[in-house]
PDB file of N, CA and C in Angstrom:
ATOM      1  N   UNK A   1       0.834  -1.175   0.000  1.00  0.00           N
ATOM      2  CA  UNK A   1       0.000   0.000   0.000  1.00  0.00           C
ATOM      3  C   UNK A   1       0.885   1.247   0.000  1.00  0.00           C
ATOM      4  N   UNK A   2       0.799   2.425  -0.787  1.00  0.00           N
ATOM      5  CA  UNK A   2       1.435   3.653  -0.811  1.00  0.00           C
ATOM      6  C   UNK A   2       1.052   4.316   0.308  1.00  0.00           C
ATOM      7  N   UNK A   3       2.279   5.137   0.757  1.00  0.00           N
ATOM      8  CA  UNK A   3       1.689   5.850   1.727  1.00  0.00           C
ATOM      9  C   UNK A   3       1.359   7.272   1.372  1.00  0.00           C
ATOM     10  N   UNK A   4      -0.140   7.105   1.895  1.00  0.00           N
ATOM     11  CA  UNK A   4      -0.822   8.387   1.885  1.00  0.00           C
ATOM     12  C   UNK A   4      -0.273   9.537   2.463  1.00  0.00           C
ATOM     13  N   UNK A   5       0.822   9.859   3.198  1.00  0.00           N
ATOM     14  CA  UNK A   5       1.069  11.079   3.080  1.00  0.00           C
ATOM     15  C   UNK A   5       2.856  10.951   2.202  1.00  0.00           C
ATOM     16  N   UNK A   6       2.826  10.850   1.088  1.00  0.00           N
ATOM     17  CA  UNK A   6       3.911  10.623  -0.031  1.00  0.00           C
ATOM     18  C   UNK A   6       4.141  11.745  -0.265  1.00  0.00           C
ATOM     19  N   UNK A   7       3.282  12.825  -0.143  1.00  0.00           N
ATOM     20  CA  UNK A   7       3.690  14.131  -0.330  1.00  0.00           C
ATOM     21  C   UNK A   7       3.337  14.878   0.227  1.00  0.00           C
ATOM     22  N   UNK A   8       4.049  14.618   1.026  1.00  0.00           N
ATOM     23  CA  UNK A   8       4.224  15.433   2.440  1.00  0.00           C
ATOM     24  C   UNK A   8       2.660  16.282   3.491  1.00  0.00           C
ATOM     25  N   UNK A   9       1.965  15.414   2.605  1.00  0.00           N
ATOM     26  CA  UNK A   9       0.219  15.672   2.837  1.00  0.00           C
ATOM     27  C   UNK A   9      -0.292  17.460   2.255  1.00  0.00           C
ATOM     28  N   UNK A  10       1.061  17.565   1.243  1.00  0.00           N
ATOM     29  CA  UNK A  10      -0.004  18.726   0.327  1.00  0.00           C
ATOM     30  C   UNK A  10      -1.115  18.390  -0.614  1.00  0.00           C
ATOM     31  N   UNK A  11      -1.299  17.450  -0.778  1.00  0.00           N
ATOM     32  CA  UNK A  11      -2.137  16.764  -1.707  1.00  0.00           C
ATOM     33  C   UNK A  11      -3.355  16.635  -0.716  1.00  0.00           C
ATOM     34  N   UNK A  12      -3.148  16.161   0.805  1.00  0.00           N
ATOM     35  CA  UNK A  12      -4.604  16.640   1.086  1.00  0.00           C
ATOM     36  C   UNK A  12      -4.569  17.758   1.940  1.00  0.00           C
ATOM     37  N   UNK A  13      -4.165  18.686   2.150  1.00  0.00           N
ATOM     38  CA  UNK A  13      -4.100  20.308   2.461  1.00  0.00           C
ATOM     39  C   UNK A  13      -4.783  20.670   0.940  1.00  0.00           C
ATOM     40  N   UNK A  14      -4.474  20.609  -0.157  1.00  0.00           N
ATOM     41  CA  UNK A  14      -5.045  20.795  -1.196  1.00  0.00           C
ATOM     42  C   UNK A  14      -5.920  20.755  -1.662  1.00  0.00           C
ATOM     43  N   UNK A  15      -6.255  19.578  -1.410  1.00  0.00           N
ATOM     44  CA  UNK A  15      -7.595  19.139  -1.823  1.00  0.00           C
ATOM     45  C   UNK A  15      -8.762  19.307  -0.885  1.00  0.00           C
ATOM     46  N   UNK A  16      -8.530  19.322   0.435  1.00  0.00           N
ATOM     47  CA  UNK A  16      -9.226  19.989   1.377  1.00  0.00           C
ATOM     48  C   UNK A  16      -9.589  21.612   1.300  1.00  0.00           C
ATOM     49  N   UNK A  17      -8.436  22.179   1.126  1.00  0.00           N
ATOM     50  CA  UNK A  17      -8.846  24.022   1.069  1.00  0.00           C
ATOM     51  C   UNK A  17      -9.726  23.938  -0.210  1.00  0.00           C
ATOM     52  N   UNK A  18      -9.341  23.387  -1.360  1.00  0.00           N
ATOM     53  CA  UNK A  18     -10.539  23.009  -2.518  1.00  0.00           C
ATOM     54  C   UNK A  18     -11.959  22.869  -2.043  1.00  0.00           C
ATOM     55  N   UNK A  19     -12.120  21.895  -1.449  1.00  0.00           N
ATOM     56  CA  UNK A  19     -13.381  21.369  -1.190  1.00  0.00           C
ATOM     57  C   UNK A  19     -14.257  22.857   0.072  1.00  0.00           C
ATOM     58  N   UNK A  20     -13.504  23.255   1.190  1.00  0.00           N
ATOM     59  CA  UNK A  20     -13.631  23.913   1.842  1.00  0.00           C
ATOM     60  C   UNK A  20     -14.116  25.733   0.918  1.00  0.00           C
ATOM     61  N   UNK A  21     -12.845  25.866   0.210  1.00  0.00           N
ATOM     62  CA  UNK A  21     -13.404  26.842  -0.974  1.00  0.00           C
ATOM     63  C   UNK A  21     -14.725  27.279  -1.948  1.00  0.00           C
ATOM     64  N   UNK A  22     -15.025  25.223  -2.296  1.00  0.00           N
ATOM     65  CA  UNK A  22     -16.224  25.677  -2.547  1.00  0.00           C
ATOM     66  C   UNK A  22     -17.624  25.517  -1.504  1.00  0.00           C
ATOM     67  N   UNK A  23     -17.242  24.978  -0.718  1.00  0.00           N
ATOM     68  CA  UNK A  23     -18.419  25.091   0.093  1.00  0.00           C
ATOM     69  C   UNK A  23     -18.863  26.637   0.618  1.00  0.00           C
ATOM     70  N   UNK A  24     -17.653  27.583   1.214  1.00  0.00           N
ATOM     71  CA  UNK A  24     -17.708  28.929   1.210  1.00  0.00           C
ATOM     72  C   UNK A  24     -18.506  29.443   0.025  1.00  0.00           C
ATOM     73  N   UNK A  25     -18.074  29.443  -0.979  1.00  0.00           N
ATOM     74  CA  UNK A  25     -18.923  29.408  -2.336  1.00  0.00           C
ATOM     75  C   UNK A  25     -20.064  29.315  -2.386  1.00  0.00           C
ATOM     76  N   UNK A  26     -20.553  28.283  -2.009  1.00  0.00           N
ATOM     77  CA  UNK A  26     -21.824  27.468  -2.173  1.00  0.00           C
ATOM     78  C   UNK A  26     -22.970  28.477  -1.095  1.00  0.00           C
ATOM     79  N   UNK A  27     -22.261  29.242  -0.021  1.00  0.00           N
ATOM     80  CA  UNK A  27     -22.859  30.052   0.275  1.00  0.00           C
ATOM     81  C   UNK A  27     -22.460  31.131   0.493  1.00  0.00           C
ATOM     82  N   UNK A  28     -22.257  31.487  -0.507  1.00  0.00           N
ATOM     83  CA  UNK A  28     -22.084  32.684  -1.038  1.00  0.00           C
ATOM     84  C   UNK A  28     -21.090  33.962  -0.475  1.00  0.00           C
ATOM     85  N   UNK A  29     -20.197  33.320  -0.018  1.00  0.00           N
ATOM     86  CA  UNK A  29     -18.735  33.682   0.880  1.00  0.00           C
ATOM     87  C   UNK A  29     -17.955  34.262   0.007  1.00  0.00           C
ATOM     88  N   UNK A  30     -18.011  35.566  -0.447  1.00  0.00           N
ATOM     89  CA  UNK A  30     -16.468  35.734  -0.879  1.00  0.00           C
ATOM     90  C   UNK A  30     -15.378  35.216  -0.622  1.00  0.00           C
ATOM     91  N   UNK A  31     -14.895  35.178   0.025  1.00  0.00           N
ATOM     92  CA  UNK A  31     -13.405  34.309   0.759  1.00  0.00           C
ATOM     93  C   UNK A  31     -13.289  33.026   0.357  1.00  0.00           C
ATOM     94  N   UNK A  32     -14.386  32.855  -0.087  1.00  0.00           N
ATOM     95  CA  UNK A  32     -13.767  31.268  -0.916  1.00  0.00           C
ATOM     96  C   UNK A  32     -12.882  31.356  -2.108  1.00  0.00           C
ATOM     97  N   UNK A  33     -12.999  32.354  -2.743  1.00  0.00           N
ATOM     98  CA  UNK A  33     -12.100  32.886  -3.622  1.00  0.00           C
ATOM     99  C   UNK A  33     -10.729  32.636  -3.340  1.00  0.00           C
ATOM    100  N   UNK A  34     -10.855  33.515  -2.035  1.00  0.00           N
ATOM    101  CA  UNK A  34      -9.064  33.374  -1.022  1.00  0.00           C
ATOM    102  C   UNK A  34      -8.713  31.857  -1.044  1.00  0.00           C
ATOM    103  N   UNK A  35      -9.496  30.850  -0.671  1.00  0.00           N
ATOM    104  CA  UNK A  35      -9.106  29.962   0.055  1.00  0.00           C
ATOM    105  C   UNK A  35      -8.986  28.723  -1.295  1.00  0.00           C
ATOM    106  N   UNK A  36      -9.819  29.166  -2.224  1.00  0.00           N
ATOM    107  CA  UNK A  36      -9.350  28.329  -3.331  1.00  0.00           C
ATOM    108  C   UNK A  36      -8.231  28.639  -4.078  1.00  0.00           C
ATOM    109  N   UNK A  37      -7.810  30.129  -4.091  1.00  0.00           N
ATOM    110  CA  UNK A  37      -6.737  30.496  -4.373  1.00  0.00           C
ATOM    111  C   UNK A  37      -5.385  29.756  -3.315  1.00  0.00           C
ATOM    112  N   UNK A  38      -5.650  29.847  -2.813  1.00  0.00           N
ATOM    113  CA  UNK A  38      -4.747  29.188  -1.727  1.00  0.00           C
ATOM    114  C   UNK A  38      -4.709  27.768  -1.960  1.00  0.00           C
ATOM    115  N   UNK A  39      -5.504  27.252  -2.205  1.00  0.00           N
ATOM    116  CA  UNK A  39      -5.466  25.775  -2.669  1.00  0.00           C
ATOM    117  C   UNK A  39      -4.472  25.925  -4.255  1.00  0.00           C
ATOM    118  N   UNK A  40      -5.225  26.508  -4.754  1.00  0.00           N
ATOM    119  CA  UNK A  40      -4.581  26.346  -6.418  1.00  0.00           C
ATOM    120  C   UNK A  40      -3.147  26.719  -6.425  1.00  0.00           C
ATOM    121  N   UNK A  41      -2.193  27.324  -5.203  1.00  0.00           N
ATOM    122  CA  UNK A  41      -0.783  27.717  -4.860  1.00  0.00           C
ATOM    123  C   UNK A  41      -0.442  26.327  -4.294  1.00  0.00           C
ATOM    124  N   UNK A  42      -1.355  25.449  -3.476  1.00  0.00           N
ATOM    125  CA  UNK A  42      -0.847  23.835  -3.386  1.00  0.00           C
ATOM    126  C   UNK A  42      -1.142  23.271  -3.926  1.00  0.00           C
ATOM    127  N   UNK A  43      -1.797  23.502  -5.429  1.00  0.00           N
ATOM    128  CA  UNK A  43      -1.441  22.506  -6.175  1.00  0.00           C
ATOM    129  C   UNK A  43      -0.621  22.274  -7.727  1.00  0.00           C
ATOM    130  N   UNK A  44      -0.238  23.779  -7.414  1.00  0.00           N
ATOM    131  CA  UNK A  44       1.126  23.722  -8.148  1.00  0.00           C
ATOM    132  C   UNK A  44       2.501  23.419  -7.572  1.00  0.00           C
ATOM    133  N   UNK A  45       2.374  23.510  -6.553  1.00  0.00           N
ATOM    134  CA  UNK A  45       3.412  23.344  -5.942  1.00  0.00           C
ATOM    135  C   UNK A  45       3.748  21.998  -5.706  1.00  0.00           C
ATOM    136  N   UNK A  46       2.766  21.005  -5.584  1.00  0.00           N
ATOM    137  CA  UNK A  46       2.396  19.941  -5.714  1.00  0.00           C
ATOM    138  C   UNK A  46       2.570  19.243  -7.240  1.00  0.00           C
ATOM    139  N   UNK A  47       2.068  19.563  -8.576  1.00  0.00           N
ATOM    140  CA  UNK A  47       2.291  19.167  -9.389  1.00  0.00           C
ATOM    141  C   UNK A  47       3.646  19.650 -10.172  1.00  0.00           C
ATOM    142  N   UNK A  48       4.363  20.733  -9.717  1.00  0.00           N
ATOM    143  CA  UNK A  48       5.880  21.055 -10.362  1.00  0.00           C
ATOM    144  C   UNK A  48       6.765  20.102  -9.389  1.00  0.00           C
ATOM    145  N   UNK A  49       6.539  20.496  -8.162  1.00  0.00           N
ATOM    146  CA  UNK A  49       8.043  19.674  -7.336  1.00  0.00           C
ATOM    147  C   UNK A  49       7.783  18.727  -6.638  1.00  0.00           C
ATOM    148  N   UNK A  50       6.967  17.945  -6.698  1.00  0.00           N
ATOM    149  CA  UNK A  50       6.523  16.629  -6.223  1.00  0.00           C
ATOM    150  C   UNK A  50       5.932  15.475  -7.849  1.00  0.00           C
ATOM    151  N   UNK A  51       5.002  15.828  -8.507  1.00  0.00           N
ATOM    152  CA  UNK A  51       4.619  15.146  -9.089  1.00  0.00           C
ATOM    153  C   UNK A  51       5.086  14.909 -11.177  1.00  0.00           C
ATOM    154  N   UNK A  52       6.321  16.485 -11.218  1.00  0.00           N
ATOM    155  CA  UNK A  52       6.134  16.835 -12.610  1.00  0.00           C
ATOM    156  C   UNK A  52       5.274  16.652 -13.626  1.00  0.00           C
ATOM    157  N   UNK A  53       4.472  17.213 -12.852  1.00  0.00           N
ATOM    158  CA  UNK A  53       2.800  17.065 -13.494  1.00  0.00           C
ATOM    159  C   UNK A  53       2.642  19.304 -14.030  1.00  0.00           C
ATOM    160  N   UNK A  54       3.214  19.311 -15.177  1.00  0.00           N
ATOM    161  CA  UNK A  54       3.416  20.462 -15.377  1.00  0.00           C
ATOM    162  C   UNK A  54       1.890  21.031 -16.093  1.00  0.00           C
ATOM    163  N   UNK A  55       1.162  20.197 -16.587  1.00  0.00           N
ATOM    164  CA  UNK A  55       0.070  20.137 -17.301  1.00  0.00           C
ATOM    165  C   UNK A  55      -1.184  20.821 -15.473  1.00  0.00           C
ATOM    166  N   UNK A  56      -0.752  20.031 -14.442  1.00  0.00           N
ATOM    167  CA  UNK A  56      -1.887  20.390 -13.727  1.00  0.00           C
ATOM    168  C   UNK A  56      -1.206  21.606 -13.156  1.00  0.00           C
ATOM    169  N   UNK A  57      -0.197  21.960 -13.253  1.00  0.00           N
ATOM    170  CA  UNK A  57       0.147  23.497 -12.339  1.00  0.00           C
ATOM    171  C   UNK A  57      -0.459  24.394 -13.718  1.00  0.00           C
ATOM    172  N   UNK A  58       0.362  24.315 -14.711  1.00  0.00           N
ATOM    173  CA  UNK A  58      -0.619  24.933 -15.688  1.00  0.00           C
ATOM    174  C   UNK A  58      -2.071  25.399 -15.195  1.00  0.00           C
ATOM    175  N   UNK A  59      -2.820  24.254 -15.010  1.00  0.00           N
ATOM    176  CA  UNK A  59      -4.528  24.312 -15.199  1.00  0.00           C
ATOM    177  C   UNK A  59      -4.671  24.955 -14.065  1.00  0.00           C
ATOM    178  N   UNK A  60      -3.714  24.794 -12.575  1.00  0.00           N
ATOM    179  CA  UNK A  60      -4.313  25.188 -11.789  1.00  0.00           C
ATOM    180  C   UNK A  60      -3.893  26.903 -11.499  1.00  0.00           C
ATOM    181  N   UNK A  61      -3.029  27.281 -11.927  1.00  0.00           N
ATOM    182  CA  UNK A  61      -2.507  28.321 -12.274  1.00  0.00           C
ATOM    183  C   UNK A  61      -3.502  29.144 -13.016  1.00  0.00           C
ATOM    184  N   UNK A  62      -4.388  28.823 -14.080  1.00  0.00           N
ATOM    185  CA  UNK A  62      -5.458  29.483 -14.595  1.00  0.00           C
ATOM    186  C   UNK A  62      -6.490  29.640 -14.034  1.00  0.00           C
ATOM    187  N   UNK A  63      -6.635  28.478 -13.036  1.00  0.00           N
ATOM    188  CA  UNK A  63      -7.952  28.392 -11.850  1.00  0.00           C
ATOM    189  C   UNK A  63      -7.317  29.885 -11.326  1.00  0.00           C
ATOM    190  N   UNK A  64      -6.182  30.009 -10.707  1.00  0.00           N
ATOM    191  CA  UNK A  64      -5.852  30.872  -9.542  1.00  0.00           C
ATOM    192  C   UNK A  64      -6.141  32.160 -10.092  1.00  0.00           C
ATOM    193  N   UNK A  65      -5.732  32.818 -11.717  1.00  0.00           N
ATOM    194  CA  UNK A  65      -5.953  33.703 -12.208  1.00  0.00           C
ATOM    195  C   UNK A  65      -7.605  33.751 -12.394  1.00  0.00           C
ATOM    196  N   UNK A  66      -8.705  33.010 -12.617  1.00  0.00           N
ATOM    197  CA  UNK A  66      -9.848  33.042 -12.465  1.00  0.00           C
ATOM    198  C   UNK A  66     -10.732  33.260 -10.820  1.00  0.00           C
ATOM    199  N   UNK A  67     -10.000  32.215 -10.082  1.00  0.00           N
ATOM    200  CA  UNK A  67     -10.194  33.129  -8.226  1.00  0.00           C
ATOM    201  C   UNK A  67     -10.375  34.538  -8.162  1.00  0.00           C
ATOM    202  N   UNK A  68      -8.972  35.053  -8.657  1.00  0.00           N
ATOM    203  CA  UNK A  68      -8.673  36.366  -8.211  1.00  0.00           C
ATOM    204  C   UNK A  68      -9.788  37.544  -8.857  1.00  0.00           C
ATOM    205  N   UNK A  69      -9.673  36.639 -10.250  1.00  0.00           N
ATOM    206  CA  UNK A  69     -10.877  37.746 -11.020  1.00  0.00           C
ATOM    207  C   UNK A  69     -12.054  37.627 -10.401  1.00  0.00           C
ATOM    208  N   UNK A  70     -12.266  36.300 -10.140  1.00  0.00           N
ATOM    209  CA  UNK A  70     -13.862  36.495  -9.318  1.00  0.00           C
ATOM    210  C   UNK A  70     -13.811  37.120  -8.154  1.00  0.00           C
ATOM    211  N   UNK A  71     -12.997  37.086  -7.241  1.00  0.00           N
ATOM    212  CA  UNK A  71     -13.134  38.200  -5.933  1.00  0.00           C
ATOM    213  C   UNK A  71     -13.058  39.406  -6.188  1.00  0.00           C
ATOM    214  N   UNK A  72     -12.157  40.099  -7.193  1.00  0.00           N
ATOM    215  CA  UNK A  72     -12.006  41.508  -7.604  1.00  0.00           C
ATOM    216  C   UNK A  72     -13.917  41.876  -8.077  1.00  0.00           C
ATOM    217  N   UNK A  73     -13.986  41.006  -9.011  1.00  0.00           N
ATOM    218  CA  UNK A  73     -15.626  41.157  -9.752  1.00  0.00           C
ATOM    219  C   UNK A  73     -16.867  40.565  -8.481  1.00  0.00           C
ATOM    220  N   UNK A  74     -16.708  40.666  -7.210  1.00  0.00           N
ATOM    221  CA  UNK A  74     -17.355  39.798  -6.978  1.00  0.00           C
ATOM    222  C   UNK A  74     -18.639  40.792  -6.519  1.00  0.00           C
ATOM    223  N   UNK A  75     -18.064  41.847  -6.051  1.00  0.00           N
ATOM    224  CA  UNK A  75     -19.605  43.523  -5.651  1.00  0.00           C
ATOM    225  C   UNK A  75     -20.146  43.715  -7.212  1.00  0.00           C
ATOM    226  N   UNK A  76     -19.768  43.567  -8.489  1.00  0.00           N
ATOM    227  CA  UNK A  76     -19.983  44.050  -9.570  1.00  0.00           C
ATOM    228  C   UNK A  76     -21.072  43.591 -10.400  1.00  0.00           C
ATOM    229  N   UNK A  77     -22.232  44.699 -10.399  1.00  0.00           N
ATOM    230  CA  UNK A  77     -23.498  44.025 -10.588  1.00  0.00           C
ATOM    231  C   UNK A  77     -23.594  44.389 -11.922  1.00  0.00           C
ATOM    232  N   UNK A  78     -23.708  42.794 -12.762  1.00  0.00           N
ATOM    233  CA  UNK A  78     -24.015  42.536 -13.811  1.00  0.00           C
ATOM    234  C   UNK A  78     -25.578  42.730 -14.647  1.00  0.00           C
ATOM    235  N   UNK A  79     -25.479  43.006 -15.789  1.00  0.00           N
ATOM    236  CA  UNK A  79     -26.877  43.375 -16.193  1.00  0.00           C
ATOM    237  C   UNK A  79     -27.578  41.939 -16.414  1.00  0.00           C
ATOM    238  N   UNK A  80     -27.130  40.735 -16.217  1.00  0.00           N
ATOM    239  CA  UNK A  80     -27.911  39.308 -16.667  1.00  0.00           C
ATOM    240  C   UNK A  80     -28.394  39.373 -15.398  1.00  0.00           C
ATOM    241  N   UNK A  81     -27.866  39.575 -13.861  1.00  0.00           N
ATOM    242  CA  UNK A  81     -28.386  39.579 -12.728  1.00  0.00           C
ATOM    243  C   UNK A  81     -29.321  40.631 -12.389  1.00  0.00           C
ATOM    244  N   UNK A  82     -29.796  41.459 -13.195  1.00  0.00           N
ATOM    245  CA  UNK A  82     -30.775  42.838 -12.868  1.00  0.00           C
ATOM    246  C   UNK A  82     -32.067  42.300 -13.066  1.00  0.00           C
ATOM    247  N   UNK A  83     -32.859  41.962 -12.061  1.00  0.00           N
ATOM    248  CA  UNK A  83     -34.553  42.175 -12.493  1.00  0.00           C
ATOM    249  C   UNK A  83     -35.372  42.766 -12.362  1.00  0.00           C
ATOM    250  N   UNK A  84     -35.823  43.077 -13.272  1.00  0.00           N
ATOM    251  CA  UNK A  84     -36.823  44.200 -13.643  1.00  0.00           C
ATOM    252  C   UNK A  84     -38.309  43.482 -13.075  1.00  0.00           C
ATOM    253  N   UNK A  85     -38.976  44.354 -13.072  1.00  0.00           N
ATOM    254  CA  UNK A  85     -40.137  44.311 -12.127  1.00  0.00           C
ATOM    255  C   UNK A  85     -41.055  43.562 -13.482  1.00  0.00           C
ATOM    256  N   UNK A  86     -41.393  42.361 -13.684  1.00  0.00           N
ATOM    257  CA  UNK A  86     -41.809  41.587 -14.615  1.00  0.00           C
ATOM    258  C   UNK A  86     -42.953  41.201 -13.602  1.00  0.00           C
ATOM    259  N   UNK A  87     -44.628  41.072 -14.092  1.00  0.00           N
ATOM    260  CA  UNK A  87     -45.798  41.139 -13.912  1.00  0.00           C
ATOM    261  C   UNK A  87     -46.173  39.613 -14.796  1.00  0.00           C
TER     262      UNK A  87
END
């Protein structure tokens, strides 16, 4: 059996602030933003110097640039979210 903490248990620090991120999310927490961002920094760090998995720091690296945009955008009221007083 491998041992589950093989890497050094960033893999589940990772995957935990993930899961934790979106649950913040799920109700409607800004700061999940933070905390998935924070995840997506362990899991590059995780896929460059533990796994040379350059493909998932990549992906998660674009997650992190998408976090940030959503917390910056996150007060910014969109016109698809405007409702008009419909009868």
């Amino acid at each position: 059996m491998e041992n589950i903490f093989a890497h050094y248990a960033i893999d589940w620090l990772a995957i935990s602030l993930s899961l934790y991120g979106a649950y913040l999310l799920g109700n409607k927490l800004k700061i999940g933003f933070v905390v998935f961002a924070i995840s997506n920094v362990f899991w590059i760090i995780l896929g460059v110097f533990f796994m040379s998995s350059y493909g998932m720091a990549l992906g998660n690296f674009a997650f992190l640039l998408l976090n940030v945009r959503g917390y910056i955008h996150w007060n910014k009221v969109s016109f698809a979210t405007k409702t008009d007083d419909v009868e």
